[in-house]
PDB file of N, CA and C in Angstrom:
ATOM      1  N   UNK A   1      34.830-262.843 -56.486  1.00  0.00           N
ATOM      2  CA  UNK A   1      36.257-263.000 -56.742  1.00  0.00           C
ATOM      3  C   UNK A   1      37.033-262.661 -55.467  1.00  0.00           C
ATOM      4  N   UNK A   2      37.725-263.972 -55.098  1.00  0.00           N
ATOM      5  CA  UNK A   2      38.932-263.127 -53.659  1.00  0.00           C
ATOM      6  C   UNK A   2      39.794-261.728 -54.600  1.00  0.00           C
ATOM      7  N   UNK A   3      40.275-261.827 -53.263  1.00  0.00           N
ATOM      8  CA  UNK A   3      41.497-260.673 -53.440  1.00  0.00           C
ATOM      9  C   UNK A   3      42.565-261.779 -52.705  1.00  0.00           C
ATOM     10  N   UNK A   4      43.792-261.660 -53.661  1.00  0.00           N
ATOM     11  CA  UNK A   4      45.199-262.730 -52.729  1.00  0.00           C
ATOM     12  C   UNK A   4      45.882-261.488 -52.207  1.00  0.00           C
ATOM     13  N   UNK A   5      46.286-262.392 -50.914  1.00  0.00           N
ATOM     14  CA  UNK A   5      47.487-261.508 -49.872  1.00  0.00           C
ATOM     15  C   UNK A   5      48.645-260.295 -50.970  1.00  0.00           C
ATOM     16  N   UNK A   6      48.749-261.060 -52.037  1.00  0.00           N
ATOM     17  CA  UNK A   6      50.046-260.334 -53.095  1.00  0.00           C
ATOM     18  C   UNK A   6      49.615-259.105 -53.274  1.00  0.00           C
ATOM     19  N   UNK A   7      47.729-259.090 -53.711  1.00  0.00           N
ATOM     20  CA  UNK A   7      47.055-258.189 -54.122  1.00  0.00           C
ATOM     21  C   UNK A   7      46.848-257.398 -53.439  1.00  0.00           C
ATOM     22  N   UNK A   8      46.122-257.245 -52.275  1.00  0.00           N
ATOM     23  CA  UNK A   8      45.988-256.766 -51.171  1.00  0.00           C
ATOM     24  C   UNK A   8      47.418-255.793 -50.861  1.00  0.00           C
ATOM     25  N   UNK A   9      48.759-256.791 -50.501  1.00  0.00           N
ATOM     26  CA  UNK A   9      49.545-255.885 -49.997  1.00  0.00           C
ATOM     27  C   UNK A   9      50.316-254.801 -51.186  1.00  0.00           C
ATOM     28  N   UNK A  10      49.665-255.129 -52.434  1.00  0.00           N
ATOM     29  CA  UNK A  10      50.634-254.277 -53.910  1.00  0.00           C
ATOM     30  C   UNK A  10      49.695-253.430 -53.623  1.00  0.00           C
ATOM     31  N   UNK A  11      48.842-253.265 -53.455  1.00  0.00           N
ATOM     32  CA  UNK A  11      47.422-252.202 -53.332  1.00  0.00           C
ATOM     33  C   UNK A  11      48.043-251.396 -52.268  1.00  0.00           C
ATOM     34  N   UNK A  12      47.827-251.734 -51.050  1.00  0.00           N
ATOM     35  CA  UNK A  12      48.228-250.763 -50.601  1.00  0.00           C
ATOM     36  C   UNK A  12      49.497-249.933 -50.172  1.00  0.00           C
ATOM     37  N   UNK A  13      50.377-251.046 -50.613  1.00  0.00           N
ATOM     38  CA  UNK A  13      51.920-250.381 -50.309  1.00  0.00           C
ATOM     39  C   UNK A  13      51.988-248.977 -51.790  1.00  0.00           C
ATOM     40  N   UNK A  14      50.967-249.251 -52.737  1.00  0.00           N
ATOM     41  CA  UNK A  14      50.983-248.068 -54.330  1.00  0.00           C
ATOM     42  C   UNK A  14      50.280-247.569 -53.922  1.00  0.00           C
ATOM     43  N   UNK A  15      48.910-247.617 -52.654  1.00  0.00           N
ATOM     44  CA  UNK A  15      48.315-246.457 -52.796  1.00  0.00           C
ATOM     45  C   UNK A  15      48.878-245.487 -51.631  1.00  0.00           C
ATOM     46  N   UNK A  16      50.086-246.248 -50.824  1.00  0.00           N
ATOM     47  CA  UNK A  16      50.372-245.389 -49.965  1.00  0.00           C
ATOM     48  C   UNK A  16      51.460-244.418 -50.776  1.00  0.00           C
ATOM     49  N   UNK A  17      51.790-244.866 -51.895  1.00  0.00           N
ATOM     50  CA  UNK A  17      52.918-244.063 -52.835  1.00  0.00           C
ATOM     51  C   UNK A  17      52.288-243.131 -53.090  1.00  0.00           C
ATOM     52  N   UNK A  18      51.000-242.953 -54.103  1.00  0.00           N
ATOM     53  CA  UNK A  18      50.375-242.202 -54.348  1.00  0.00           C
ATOM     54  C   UNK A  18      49.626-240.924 -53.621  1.00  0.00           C
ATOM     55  N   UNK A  19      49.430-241.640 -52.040  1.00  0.00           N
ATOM     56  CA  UNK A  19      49.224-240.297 -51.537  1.00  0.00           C
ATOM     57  C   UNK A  19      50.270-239.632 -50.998  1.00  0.00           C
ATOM     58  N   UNK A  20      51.228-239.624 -50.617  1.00  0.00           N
ATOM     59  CA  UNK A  20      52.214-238.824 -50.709  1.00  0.00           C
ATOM     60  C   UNK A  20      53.227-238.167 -51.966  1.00  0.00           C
ATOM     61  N   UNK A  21      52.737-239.067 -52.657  1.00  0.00           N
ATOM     62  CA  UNK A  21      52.918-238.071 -54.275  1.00  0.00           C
ATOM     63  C   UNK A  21      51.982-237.122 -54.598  1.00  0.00           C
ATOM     64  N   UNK A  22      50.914-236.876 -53.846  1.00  0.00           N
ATOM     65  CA  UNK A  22      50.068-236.298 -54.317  1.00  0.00           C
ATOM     66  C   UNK A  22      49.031-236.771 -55.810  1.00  0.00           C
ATOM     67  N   UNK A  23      49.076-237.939 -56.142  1.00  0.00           N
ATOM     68  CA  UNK A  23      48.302-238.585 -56.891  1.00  0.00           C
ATOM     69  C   UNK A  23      47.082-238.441 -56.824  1.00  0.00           C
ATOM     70  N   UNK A  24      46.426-237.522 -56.432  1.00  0.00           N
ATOM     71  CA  UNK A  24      44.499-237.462 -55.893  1.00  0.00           C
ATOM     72  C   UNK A  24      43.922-238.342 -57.226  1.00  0.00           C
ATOM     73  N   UNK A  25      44.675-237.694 -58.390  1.00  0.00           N
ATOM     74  CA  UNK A  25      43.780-237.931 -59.604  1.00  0.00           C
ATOM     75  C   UNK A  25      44.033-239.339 -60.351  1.00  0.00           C
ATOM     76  N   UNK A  26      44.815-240.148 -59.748  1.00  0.00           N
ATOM     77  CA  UNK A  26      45.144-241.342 -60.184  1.00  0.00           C
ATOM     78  C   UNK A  26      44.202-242.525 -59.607  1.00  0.00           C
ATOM     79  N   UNK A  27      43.541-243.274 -60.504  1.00  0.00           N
ATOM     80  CA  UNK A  27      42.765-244.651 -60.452  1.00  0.00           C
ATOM     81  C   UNK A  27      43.994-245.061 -60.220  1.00  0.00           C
ATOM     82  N   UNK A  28      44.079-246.074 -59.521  1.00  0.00           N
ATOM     83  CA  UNK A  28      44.847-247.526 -59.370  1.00  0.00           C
ATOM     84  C   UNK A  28      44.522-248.829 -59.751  1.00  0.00           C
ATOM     85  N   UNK A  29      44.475-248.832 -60.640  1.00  0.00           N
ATOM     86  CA  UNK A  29      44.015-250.384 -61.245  1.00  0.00           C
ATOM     87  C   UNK A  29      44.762-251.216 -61.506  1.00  0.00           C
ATOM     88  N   UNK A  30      44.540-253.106 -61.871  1.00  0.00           N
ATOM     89  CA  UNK A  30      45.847-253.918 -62.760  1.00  0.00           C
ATOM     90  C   UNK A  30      46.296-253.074 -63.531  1.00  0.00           C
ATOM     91  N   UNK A  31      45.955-252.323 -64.877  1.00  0.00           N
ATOM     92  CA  UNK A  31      46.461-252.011 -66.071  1.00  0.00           C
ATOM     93  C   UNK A  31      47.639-250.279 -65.474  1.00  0.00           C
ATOM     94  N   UNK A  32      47.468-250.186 -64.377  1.00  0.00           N
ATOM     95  CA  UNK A  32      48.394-249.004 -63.932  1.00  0.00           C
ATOM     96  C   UNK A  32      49.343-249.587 -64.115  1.00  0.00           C
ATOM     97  N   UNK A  33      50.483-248.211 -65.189  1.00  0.00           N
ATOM     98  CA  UNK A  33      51.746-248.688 -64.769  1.00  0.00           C
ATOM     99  C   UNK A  33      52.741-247.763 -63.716  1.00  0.00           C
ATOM    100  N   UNK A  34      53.692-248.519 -63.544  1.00  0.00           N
ATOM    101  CA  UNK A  34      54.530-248.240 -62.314  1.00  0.00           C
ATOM    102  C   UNK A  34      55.132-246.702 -63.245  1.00  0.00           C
ATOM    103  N   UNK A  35      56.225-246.870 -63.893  1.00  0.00           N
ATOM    104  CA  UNK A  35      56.841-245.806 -64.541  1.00  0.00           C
ATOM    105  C   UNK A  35      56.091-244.832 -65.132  1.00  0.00           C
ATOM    106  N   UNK A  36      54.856-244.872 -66.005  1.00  0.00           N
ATOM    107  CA  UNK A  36      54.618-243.901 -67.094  1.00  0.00           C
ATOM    108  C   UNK A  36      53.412-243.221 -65.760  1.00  0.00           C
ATOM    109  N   UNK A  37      52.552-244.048 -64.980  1.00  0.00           N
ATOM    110  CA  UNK A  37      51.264-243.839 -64.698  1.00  0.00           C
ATOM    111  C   UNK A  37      51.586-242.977 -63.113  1.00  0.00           C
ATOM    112  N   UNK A  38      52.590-243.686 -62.264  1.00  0.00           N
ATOM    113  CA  UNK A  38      52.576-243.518 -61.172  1.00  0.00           C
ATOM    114  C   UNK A  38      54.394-242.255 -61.081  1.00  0.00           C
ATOM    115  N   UNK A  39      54.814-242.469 -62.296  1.00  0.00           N
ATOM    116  CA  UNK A  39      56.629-242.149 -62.080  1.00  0.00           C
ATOM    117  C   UNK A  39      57.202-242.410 -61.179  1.00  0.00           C
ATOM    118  N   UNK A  40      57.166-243.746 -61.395  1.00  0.00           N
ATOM    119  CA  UNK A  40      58.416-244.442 -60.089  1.00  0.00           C
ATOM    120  C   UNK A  40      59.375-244.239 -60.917  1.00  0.00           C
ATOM    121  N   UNK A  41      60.268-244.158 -59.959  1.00  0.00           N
ATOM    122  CA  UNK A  41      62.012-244.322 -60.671  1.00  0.00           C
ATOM    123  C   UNK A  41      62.840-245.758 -60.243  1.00  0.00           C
ATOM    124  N   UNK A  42      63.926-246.010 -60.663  1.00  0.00           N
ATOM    125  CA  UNK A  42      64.225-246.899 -60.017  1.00  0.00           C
ATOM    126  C   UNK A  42      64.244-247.255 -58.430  1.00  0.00           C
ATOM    127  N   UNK A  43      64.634-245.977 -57.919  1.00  0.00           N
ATOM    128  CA  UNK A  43      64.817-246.238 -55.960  1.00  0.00           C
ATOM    129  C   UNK A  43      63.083-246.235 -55.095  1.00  0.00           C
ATOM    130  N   UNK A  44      62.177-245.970 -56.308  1.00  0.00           N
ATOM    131  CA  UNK A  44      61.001-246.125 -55.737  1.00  0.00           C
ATOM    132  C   UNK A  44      60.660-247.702 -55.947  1.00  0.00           C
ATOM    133  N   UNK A  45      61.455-248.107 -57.091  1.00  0.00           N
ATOM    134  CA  UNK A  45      60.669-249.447 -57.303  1.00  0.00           C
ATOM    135  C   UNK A  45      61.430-250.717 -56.113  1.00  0.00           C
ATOM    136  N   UNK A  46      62.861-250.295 -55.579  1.00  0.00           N
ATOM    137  CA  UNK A  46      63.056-250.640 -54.639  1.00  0.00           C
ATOM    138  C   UNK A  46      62.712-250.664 -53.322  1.00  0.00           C
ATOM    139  N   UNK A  47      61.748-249.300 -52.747  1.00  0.00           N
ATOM    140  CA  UNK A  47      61.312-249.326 -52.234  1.00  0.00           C
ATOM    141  C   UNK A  47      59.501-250.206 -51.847  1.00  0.00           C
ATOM    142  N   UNK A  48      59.173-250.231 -53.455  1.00  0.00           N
ATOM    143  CA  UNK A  48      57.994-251.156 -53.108  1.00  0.00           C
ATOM    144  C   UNK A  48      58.485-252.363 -52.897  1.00  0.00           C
ATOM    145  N   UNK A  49      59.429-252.849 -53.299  1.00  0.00           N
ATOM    146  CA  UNK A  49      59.999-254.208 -53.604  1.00  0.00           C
ATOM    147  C   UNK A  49      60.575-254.852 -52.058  1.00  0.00           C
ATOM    148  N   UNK A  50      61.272-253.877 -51.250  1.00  0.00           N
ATOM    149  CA  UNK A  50      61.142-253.860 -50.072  1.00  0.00           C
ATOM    150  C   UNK A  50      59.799-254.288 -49.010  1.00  0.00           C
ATOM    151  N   UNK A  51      59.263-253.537 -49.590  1.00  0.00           N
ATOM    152  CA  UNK A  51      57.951-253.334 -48.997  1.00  0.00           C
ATOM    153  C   UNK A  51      57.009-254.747 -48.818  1.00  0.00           C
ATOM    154  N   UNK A  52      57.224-255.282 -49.990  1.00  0.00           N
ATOM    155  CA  UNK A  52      56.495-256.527 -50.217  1.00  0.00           C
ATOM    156  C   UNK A  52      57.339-257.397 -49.661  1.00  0.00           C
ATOM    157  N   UNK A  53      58.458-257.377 -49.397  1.00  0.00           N
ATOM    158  CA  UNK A  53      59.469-258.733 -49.285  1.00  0.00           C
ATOM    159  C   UNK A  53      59.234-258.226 -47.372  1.00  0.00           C
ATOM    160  N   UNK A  54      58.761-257.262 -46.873  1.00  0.00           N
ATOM    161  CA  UNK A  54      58.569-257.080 -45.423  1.00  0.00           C
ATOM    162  C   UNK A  54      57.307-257.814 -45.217  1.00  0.00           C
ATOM    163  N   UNK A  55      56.214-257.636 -46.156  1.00  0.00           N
ATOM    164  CA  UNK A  55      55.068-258.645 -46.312  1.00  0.00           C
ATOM    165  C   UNK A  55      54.985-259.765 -46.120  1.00  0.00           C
ATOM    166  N   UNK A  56      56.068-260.299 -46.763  1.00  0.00           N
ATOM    167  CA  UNK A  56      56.243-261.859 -47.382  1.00  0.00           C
ATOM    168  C   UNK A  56      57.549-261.841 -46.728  1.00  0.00           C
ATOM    169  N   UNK A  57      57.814-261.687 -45.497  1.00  0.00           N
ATOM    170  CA  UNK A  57      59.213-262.585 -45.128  1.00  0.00           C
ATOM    171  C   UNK A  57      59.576-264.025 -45.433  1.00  0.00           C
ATOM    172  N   UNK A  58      58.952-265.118 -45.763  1.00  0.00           N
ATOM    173  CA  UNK A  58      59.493-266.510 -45.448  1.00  0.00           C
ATOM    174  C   UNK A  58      59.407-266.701 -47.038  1.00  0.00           C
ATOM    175  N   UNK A  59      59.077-265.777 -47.503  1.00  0.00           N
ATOM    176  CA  UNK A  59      59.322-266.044 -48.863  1.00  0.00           C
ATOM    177  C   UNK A  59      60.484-265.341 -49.614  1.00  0.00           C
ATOM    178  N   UNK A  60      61.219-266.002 -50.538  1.00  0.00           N
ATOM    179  CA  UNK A  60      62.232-264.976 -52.053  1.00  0.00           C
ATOM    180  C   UNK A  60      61.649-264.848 -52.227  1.00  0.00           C
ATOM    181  N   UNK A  61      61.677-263.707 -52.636  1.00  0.00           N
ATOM    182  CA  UNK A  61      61.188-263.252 -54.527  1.00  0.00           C
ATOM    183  C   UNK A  61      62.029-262.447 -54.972  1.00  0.00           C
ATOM    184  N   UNK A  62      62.380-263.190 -56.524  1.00  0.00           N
ATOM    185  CA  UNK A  62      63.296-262.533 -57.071  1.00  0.00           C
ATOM    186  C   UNK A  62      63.206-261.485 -58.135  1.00  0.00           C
ATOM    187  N   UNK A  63      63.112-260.445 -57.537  1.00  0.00           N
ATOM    188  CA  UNK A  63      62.660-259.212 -58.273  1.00  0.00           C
ATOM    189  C   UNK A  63      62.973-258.899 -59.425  1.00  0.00           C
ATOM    190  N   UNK A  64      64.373-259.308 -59.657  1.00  0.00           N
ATOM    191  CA  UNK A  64      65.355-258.924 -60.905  1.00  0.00           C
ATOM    192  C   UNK A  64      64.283-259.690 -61.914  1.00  0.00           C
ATOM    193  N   UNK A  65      63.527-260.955 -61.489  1.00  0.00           N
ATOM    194  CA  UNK A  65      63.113-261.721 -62.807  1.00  0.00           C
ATOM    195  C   UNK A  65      61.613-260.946 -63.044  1.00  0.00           C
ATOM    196  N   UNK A  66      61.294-259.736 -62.522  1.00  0.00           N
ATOM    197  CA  UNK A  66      59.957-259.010 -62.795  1.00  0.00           C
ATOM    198  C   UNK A  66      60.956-257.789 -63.846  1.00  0.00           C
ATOM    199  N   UNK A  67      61.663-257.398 -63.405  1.00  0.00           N
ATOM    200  CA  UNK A  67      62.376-256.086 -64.231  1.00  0.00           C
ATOM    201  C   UNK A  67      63.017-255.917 -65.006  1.00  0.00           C
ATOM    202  N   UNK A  68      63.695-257.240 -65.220  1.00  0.00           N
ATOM    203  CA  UNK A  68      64.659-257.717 -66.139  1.00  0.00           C
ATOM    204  C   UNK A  68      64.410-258.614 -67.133  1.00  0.00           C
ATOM    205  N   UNK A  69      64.546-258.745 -68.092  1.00  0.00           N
ATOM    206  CA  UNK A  69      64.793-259.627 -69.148  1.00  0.00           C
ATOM    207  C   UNK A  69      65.863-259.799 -70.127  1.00  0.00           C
ATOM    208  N   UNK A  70      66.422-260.625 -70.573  1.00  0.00           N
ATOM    209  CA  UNK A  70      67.398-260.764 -71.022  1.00  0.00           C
ATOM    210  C   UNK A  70      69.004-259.930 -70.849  1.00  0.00           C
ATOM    211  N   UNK A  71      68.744-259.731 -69.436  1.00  0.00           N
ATOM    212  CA  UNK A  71      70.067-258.919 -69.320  1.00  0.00           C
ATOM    213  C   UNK A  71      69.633-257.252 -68.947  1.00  0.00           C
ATOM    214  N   UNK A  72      68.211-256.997 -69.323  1.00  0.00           N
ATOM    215  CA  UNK A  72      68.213-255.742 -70.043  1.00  0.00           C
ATOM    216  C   UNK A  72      66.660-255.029 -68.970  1.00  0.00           C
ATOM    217  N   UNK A  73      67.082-254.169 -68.195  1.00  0.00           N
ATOM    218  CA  UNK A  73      65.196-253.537 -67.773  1.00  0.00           C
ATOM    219  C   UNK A  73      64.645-253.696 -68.764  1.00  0.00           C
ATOM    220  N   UNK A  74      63.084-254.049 -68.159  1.00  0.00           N
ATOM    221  CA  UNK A  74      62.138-253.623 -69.219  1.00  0.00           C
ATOM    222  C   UNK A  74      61.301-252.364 -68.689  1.00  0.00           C
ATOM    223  N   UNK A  75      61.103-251.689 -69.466  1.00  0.00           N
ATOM    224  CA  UNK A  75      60.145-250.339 -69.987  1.00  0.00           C
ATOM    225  C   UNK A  75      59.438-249.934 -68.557  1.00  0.00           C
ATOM    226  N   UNK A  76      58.354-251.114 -68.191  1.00  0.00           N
ATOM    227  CA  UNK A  76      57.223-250.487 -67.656  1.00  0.00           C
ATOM    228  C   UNK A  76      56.772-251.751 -66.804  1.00  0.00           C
ATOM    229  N   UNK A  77      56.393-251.751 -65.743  1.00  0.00           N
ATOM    230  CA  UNK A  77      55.000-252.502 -65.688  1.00  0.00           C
ATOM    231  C   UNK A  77      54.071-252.351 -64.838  1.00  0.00           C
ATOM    232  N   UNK A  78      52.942-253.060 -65.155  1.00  0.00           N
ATOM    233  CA  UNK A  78      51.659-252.612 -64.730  1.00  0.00           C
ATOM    234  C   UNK A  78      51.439-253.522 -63.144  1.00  0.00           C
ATOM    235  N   UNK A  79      50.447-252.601 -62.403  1.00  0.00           N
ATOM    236  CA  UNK A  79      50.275-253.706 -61.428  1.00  0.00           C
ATOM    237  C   UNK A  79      49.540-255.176 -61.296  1.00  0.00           C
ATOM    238  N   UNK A  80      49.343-255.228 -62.192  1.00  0.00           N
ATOM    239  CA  UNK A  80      48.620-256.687 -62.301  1.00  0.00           C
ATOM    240  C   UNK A  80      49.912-257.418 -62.672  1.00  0.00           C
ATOM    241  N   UNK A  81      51.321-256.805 -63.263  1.00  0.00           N
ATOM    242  CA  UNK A  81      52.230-257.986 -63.675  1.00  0.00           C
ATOM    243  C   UNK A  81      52.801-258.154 -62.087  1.00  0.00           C
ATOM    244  N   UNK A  82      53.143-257.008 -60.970  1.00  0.00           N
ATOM    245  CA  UNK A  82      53.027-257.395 -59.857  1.00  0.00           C
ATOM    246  C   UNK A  82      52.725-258.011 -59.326  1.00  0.00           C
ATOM    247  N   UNK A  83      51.247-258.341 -59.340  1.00  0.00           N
ATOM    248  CA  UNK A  83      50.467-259.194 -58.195  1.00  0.00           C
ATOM    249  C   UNK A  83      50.749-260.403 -58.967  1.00  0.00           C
ATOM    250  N   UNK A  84      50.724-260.527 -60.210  1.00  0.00           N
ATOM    251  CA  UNK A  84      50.743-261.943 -60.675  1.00  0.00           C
ATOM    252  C   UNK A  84      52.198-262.664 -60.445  1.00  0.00           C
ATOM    253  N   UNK A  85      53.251-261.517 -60.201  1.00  0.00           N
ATOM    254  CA  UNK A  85      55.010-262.082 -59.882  1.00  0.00           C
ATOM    255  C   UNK A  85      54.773-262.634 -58.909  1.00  0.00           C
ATOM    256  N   UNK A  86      53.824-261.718 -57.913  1.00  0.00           N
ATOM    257  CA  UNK A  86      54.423-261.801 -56.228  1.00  0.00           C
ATOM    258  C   UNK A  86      53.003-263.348 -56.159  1.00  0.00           C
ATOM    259  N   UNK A  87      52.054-263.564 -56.660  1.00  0.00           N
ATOM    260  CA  UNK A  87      51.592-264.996 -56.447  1.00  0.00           C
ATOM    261  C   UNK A  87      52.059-265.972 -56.653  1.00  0.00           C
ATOM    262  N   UNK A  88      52.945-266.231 -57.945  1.00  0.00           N
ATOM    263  CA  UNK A  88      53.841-267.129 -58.741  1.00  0.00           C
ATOM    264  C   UNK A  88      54.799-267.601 -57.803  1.00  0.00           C
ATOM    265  N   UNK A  89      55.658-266.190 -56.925  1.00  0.00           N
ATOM    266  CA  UNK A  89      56.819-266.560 -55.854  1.00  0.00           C
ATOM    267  C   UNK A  89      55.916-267.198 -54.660  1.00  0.00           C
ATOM    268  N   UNK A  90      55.019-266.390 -54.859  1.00  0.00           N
ATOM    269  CA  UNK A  90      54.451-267.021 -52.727  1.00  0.00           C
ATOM    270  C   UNK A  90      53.928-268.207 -53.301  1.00  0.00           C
ATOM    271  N   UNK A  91      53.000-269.428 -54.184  1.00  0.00           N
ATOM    272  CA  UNK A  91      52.330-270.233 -54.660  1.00  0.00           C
ATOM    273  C   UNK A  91      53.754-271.139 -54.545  1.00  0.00           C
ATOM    274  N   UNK A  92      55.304-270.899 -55.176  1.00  0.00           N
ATOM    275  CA  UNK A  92      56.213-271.363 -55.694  1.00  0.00           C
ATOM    276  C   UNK A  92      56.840-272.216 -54.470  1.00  0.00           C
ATOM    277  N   UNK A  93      56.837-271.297 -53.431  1.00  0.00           N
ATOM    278  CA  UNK A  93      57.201-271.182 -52.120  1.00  0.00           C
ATOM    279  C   UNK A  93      56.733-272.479 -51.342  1.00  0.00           C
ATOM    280  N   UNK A  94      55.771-272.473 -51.548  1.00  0.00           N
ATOM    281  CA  UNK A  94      55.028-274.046 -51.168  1.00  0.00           C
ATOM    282  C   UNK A  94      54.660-275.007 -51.613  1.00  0.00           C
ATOM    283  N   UNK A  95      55.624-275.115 -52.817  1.00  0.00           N
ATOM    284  CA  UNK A  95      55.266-275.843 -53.615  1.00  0.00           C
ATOM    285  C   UNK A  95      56.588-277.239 -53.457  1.00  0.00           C
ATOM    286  N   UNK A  96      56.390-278.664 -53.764  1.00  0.00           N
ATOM    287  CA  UNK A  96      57.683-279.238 -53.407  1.00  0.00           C
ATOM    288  C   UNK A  96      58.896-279.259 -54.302  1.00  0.00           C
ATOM    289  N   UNK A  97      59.970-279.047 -54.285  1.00  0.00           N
ATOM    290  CA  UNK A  97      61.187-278.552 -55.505  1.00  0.00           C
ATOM    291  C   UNK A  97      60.982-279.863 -56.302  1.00  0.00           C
TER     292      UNK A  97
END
């Protein structure tokens, strides 16, 4: 199985979160979530979100449509809904309108 660029860079921009949180005891897997698993807050999730869009310069991605739904945050999410946003935008990206 590859690993995609999305994956790769969500990996390590969370595991660099984690070691300066002091996370020793945290697996990082898809099914990790951001809020309950890792306690991001909102200005952390901007900061990964940053992070990836420094990754992916020539690409948008529109973050609001990972966090938001209907107007409204949602709860939680895991890193696999990450990697699967940030493939959808970079795949989207080259794709013809």
């Amino acid at each position: 199985m590859t690993t995609s660029l999305a994956e790769t860079a969500v990996y390590e921009i969370l595991t660099e979160f984690a070691e300066e949180w002091g996370l020793d005891d945290l697996e990082l897997t898809g099914s990790t979530t951001l809020k309950c698993d890792m306690g991001f807050e909102s200005t952390d999730i901007m900061q990964l979100f940053l992070g990836l869009q420094e990754a992916f310069p020539s690409v948008k991605i529109p973050f609001q449509n990972l966090i938001m739904t209907d107007g409204k945050f949602v709860e939680d999410v895991t890193v696999q809904e990450v990697i699967a946003f940030v493939n959808r935008e970079i795949a989207g990206s080259f794709s013809p309108a």
